[in-house]
PDB file of N, CA and C in Angstrom:
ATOM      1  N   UNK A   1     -10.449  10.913  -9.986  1.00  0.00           N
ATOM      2  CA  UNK A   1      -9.254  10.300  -9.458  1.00  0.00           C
ATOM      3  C   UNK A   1      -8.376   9.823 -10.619  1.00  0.00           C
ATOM      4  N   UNK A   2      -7.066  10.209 -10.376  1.00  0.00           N
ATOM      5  CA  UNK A   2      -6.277   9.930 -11.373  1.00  0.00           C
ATOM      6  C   UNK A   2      -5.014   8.773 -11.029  1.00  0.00           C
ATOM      7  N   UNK A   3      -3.890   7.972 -12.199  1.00  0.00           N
ATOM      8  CA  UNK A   3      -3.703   6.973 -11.462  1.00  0.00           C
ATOM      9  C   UNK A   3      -2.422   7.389 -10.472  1.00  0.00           C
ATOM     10  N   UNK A   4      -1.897   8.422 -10.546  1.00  0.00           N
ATOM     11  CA  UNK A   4      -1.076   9.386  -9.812  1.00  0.00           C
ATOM     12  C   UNK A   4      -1.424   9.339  -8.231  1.00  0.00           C
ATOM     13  N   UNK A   5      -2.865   9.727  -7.938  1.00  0.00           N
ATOM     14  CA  UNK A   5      -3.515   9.872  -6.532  1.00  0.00           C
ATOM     15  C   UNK A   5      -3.155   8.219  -6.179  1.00  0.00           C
ATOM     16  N   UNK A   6      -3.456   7.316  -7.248  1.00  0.00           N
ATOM     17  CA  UNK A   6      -3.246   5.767  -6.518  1.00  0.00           C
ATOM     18  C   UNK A   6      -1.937   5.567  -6.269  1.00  0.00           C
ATOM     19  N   UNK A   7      -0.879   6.322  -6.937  1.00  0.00           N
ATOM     20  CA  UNK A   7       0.201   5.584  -6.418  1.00  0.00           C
ATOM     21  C   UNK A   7       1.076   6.468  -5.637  1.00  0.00           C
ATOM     22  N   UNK A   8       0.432   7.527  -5.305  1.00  0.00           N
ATOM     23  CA  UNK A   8       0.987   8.611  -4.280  1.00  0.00           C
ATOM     24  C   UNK A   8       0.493   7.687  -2.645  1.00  0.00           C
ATOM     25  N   UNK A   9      -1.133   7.121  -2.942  1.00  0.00           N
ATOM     26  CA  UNK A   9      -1.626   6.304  -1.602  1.00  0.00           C
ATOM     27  C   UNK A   9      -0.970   4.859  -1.511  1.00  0.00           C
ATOM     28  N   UNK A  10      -0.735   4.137  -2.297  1.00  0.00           N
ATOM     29  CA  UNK A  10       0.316   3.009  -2.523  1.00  0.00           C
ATOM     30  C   UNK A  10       1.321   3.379  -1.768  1.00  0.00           C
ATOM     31  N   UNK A  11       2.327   4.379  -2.317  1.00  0.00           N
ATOM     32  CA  UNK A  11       3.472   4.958  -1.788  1.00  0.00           C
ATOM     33  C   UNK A  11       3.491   4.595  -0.297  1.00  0.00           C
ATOM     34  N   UNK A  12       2.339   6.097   0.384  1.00  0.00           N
ATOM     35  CA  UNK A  12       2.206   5.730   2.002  1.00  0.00           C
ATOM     36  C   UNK A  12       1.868   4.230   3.124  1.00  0.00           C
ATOM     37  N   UNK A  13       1.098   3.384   1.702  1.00  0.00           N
ATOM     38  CA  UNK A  13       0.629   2.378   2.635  1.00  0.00           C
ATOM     39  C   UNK A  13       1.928   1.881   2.511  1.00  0.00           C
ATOM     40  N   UNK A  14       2.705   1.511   1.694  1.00  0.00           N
ATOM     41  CA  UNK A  14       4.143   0.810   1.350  1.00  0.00           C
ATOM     42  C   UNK A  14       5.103   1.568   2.483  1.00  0.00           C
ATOM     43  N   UNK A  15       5.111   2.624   3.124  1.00  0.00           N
ATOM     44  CA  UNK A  15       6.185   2.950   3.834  1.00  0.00           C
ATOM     45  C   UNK A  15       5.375   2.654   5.262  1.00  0.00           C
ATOM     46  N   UNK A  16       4.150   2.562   5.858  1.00  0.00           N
ATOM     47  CA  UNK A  16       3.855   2.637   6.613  1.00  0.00           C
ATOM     48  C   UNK A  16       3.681   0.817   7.098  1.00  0.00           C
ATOM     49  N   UNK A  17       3.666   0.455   6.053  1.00  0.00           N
ATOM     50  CA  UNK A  17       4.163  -0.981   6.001  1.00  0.00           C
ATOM     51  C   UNK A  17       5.540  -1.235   6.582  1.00  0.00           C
ATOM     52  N   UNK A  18       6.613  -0.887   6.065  1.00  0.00           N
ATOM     53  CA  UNK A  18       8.071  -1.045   6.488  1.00  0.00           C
ATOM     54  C   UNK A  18       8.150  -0.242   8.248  1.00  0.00           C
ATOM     55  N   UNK A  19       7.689   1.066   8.035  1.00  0.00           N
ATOM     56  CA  UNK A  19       7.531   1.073   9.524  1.00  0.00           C
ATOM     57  C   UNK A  19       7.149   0.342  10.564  1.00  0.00           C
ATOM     58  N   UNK A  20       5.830  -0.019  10.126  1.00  0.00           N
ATOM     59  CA  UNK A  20       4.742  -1.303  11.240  1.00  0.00           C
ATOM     60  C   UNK A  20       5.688  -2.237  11.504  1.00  0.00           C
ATOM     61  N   UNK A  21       6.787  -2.917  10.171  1.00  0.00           N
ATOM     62  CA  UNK A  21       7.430  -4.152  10.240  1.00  0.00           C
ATOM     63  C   UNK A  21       8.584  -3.840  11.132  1.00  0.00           C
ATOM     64  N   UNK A  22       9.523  -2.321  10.911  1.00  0.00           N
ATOM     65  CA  UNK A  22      11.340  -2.170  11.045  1.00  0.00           C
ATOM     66  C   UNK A  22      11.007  -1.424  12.202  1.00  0.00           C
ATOM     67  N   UNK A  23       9.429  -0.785  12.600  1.00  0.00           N
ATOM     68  CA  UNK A  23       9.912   0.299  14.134  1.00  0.00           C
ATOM     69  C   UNK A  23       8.986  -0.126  15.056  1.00  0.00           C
ATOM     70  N   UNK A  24       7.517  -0.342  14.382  1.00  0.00           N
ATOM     71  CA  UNK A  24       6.697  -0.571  15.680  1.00  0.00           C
ATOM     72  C   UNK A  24       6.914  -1.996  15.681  1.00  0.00           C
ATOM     73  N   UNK A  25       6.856  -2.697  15.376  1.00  0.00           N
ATOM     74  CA  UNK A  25       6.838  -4.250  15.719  1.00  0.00           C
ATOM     75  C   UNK A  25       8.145  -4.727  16.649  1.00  0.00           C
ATOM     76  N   UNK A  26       9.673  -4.372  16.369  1.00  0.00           N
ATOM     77  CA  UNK A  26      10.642  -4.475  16.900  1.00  0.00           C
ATOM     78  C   UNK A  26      10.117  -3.761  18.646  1.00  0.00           C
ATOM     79  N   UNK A  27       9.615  -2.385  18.661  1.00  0.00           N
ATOM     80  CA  UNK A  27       9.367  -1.990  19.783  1.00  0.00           C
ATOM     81  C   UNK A  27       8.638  -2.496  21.165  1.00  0.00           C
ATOM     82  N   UNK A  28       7.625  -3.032  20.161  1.00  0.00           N
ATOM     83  CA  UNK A  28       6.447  -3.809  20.902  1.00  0.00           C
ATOM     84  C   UNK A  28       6.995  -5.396  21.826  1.00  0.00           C
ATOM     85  N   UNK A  29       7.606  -5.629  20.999  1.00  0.00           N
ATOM     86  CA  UNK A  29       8.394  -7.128  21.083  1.00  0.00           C
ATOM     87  C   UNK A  29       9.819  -7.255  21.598  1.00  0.00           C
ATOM     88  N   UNK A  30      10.388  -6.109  21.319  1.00  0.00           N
ATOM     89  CA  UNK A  30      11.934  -6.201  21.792  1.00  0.00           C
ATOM     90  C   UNK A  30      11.628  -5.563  23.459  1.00  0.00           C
ATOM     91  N   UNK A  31      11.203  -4.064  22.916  1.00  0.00           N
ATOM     92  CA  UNK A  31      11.530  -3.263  24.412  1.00  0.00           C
ATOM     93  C   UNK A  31       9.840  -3.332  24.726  1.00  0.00           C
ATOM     94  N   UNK A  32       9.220  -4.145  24.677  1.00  0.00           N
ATOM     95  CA  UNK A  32       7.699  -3.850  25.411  1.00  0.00           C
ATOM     96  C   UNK A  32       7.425  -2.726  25.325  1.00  0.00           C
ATOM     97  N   UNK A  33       7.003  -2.127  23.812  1.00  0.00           N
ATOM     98  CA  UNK A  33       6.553  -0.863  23.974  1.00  0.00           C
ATOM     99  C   UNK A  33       5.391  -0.880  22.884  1.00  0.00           C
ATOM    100  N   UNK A  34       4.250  -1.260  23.428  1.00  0.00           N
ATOM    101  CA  UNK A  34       2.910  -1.460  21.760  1.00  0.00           C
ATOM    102  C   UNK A  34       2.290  -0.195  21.100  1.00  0.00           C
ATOM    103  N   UNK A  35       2.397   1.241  21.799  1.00  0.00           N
ATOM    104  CA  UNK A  35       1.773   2.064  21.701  1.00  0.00           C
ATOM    105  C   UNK A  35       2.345   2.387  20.103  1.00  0.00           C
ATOM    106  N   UNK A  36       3.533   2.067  19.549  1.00  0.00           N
ATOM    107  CA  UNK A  36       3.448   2.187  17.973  1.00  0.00           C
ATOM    108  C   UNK A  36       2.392   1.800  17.657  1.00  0.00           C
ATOM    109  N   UNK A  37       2.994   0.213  17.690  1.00  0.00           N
ATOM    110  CA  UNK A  37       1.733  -0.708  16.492  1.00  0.00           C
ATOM    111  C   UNK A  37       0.401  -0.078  16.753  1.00  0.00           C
ATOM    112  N   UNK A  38       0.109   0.603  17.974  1.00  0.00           N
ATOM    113  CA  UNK A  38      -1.182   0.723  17.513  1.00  0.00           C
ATOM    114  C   UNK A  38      -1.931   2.153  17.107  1.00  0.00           C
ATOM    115  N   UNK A  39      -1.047   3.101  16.715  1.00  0.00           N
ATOM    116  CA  UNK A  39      -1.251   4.288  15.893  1.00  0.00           C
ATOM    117  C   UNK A  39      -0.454   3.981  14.418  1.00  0.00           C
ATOM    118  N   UNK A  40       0.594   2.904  14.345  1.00  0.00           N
ATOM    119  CA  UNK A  40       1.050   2.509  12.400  1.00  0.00           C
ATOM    120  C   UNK A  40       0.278   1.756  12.455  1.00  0.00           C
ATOM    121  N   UNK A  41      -0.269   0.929  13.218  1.00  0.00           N
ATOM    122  CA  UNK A  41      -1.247   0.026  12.630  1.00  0.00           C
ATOM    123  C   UNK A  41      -2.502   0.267  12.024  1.00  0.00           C
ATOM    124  N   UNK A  42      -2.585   0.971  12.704  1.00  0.00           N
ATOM    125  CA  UNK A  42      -3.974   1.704  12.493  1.00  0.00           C
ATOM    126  C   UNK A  42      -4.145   2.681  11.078  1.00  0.00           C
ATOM    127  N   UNK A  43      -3.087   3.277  10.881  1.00  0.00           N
ATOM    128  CA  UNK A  43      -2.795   4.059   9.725  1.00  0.00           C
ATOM    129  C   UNK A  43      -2.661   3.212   8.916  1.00  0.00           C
ATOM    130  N   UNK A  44      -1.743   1.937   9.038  1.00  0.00           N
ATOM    131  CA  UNK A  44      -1.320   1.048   7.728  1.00  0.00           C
ATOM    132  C   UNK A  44      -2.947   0.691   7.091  1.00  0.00           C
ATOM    133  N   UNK A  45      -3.560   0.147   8.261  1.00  0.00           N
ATOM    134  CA  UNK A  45      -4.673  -0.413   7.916  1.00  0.00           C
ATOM    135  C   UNK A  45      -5.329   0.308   7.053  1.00  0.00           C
ATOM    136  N   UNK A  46      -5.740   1.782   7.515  1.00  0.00           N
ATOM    137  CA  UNK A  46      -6.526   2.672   6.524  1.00  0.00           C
ATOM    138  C   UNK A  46      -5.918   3.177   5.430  1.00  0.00           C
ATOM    139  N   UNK A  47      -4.424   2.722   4.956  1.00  0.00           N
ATOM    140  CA  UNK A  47      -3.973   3.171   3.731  1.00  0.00           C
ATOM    141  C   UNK A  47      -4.141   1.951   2.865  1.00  0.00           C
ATOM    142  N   UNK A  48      -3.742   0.956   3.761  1.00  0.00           N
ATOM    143  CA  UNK A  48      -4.103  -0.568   2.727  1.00  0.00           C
ATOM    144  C   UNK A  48      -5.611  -0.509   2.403  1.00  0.00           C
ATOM    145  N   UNK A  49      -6.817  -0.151   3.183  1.00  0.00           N
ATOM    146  CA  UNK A  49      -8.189  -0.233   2.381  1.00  0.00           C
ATOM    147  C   UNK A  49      -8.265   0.739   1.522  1.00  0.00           C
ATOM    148  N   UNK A  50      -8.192   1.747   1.442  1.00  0.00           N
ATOM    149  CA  UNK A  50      -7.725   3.140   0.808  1.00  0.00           C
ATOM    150  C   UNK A  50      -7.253   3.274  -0.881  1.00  0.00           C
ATOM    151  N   UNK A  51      -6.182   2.305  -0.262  1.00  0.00           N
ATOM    152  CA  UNK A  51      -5.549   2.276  -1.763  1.00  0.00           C
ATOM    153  C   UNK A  51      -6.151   1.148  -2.398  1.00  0.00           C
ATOM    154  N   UNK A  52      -6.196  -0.297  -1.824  1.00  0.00           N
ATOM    155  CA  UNK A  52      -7.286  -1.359  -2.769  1.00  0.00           C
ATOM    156  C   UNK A  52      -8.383  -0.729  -2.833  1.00  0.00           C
ATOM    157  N   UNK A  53      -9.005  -0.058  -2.626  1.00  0.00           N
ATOM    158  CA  UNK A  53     -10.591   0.896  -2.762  1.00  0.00           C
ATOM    159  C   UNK A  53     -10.259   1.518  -4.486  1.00  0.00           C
ATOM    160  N   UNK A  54      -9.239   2.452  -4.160  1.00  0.00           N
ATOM    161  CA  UNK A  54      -8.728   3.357  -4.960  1.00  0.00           C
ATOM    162  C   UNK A  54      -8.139   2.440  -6.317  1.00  0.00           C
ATOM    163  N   UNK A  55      -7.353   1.499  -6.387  1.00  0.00           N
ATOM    164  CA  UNK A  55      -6.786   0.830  -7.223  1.00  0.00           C
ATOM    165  C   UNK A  55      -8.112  -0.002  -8.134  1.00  0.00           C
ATOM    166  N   UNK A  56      -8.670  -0.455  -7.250  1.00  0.00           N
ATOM    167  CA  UNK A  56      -9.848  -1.326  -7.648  1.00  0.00           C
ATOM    168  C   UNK A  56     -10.732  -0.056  -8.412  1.00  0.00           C
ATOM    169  N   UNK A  57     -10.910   0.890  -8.060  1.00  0.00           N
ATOM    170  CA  UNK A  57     -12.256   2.119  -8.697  1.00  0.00           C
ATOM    171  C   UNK A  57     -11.301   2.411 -10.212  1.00  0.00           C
ATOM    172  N   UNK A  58     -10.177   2.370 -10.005  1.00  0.00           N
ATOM    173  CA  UNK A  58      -9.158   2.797 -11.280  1.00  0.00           C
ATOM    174  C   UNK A  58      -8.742   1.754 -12.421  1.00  0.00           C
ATOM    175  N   UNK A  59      -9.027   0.218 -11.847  1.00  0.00           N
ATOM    176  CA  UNK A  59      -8.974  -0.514 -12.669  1.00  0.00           C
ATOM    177  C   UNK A  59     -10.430  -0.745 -13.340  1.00  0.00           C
ATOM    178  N   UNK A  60     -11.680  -0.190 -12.668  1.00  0.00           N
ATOM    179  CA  UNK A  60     -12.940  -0.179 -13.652  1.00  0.00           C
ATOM    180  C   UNK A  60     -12.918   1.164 -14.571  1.00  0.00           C
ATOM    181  N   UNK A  61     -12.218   2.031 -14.072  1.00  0.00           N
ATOM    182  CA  UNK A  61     -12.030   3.215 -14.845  1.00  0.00           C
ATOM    183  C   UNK A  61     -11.524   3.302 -15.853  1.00  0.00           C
ATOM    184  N   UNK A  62     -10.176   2.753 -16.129  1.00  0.00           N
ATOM    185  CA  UNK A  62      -9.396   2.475 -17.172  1.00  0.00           C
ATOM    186  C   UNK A  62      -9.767   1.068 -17.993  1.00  0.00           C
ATOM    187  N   UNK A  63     -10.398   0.320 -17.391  1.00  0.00           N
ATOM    188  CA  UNK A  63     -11.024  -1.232 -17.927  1.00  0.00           C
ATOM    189  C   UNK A  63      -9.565  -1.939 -18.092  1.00  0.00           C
ATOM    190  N   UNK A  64      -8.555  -1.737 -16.868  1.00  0.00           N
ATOM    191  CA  UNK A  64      -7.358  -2.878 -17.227  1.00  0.00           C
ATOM    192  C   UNK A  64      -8.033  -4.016 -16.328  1.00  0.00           C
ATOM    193  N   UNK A  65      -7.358  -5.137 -17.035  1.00  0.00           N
ATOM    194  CA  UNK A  65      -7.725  -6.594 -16.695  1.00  0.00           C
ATOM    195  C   UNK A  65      -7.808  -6.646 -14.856  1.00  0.00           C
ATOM    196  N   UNK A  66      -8.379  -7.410 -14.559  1.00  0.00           N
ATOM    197  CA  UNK A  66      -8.292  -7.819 -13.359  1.00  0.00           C
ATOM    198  C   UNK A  66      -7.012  -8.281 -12.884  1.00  0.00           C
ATOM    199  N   UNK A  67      -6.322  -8.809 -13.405  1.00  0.00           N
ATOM    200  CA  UNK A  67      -4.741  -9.546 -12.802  1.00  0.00           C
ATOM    201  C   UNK A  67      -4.279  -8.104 -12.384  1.00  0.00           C
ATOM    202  N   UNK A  68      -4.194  -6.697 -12.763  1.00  0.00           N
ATOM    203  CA  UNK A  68      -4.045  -5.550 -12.248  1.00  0.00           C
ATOM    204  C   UNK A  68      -4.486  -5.347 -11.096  1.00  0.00           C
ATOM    205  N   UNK A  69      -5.654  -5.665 -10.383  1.00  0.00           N
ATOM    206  CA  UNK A  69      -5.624  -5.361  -9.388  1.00  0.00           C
ATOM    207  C   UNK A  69      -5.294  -6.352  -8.430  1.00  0.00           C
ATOM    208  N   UNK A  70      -5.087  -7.944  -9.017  1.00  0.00           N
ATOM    209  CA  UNK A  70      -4.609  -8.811  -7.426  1.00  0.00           C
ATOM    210  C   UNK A  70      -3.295  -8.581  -7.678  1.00  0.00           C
ATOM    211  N   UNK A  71      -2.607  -7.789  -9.171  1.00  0.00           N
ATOM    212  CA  UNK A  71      -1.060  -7.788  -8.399  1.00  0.00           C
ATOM    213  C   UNK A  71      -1.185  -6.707  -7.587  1.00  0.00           C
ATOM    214  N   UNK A  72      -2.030  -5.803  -7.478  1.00  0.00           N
ATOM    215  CA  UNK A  72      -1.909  -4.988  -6.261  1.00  0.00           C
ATOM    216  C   UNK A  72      -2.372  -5.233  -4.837  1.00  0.00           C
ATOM    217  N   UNK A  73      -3.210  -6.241  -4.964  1.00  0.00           N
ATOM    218  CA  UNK A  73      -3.568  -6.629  -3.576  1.00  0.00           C
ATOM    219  C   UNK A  73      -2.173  -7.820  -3.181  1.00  0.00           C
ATOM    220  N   UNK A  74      -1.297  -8.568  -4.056  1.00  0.00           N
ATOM    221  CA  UNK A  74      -0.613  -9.327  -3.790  1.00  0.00           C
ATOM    222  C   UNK A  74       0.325  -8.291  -3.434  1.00  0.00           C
ATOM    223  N   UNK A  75       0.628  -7.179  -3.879  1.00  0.00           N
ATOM    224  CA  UNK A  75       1.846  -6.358  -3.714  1.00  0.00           C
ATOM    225  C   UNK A  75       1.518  -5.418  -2.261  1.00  0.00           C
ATOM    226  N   UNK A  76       0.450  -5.409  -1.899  1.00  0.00           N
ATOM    227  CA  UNK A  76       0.281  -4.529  -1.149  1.00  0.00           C
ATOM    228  C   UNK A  76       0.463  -5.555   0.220  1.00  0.00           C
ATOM    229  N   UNK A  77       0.823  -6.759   0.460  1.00  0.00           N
ATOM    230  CA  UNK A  77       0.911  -7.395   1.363  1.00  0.00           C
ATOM    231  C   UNK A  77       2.186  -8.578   1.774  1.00  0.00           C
ATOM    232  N   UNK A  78       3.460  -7.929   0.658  1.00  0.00           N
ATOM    233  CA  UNK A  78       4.337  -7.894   0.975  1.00  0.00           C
ATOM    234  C   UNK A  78       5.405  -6.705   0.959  1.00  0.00           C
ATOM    235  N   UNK A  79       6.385  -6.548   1.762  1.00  0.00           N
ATOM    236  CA  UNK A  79       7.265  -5.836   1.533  1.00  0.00           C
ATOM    237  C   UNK A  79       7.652  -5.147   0.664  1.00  0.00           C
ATOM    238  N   UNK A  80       8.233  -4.038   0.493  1.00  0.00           N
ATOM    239  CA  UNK A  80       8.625  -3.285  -0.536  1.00  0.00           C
ATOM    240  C   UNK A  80       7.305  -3.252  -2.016  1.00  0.00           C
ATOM    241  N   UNK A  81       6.623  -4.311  -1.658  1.00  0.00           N
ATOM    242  CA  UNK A  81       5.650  -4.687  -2.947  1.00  0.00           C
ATOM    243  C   UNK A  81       4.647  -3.596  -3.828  1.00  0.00           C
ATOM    244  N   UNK A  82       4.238  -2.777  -2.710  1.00  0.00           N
ATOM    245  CA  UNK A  82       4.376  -1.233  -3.491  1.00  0.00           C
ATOM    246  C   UNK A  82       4.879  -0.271  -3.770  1.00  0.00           C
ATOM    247  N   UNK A  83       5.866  -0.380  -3.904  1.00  0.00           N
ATOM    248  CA  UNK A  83       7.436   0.123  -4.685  1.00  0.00           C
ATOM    249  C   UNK A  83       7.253  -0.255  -5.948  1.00  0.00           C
ATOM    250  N   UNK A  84       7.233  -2.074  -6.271  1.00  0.00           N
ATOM    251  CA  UNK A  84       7.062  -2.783  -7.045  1.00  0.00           C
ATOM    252  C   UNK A  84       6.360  -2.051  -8.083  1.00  0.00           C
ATOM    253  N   UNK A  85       5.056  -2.757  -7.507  1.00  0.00           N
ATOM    254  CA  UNK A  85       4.120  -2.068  -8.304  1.00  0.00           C
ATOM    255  C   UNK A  85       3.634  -0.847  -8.614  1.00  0.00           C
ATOM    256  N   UNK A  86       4.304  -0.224  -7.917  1.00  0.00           N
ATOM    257  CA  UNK A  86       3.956   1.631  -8.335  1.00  0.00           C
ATOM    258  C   UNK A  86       4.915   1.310 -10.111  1.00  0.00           C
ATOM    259  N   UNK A  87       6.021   0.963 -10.095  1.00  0.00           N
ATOM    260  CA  UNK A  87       6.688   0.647 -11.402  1.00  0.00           C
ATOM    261  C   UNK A  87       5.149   0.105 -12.401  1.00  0.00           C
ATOM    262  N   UNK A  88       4.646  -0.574 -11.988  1.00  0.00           N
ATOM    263  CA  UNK A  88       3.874  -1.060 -12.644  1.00  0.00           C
ATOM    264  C   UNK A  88       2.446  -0.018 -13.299  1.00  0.00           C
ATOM    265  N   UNK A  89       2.396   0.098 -12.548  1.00  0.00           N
ATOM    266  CA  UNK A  89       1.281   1.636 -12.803  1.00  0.00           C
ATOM    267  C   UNK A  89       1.991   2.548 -13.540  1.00  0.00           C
ATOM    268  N   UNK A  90       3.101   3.010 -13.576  1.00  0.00           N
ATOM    269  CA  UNK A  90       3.633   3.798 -14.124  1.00  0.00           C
ATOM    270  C   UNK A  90       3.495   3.504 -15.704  1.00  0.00           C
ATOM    271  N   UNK A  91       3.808   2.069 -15.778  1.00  0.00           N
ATOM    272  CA  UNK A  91       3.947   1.643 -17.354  1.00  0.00           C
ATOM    273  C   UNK A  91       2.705   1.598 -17.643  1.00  0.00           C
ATOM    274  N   UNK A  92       1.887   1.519 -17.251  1.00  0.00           N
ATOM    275  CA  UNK A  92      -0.159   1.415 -17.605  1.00  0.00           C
ATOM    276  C   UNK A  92      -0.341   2.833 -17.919  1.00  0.00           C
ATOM    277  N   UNK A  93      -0.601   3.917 -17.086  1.00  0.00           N
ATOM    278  CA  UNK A  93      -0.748   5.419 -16.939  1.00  0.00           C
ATOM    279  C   UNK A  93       0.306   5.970 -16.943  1.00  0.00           C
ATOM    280  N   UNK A  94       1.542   6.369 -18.071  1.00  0.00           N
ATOM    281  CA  UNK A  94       2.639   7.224 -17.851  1.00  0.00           C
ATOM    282  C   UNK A  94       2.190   8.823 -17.515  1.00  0.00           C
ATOM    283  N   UNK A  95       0.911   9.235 -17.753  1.00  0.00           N
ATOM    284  CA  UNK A  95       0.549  10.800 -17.797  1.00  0.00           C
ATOM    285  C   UNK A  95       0.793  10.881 -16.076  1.00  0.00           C
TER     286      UNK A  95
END
């Protein structure tokens, strides 16, 4: 695994994030409709363990400090926050 694969899975959990927040959540709550949240939810969920799995196996791989991976668990649980930090990976692993 390379750090490319982590931030290609970052990527998805980060958009499937903004979805859960801007399509299924509005749906569920505005027009009573839950059947989003619970196929993005479900996906968000398995991209958020996925990628902290993945981020975490890559920060023993490369031996970067630990603060590397809670800014990814901090980033992965707000908004846009793996956007963020994909910048951040980039500057660690440019290959």
């Amino acid at each position: 695994m390379d750090t490319k694969q982590v931030r290609i899975v970052g990527t998805l959990e980060g958009i499937s994030f903004l979805v859960l927040l801007l399509i299924a959540m509005p749906l569920k709550y505005i027009w009573d409709n839950p059947i989003a949240v619970k196929y993005v939810g479900m996906a968000h969920g398995v991209l958020f363990l996925l990628f902290l799995g993945m981020l975490l196996l890559r920060c023993v791989q490369k031996k970067w400090p630990l603060r590397i991976f809670i800014l990814g668990l901090i980033a992965a649980v707000l908004p846009f926050g793996p956007f963020v930090f994909d910048h951040k990976l980039k500057q660690l692993d440019p290959h």
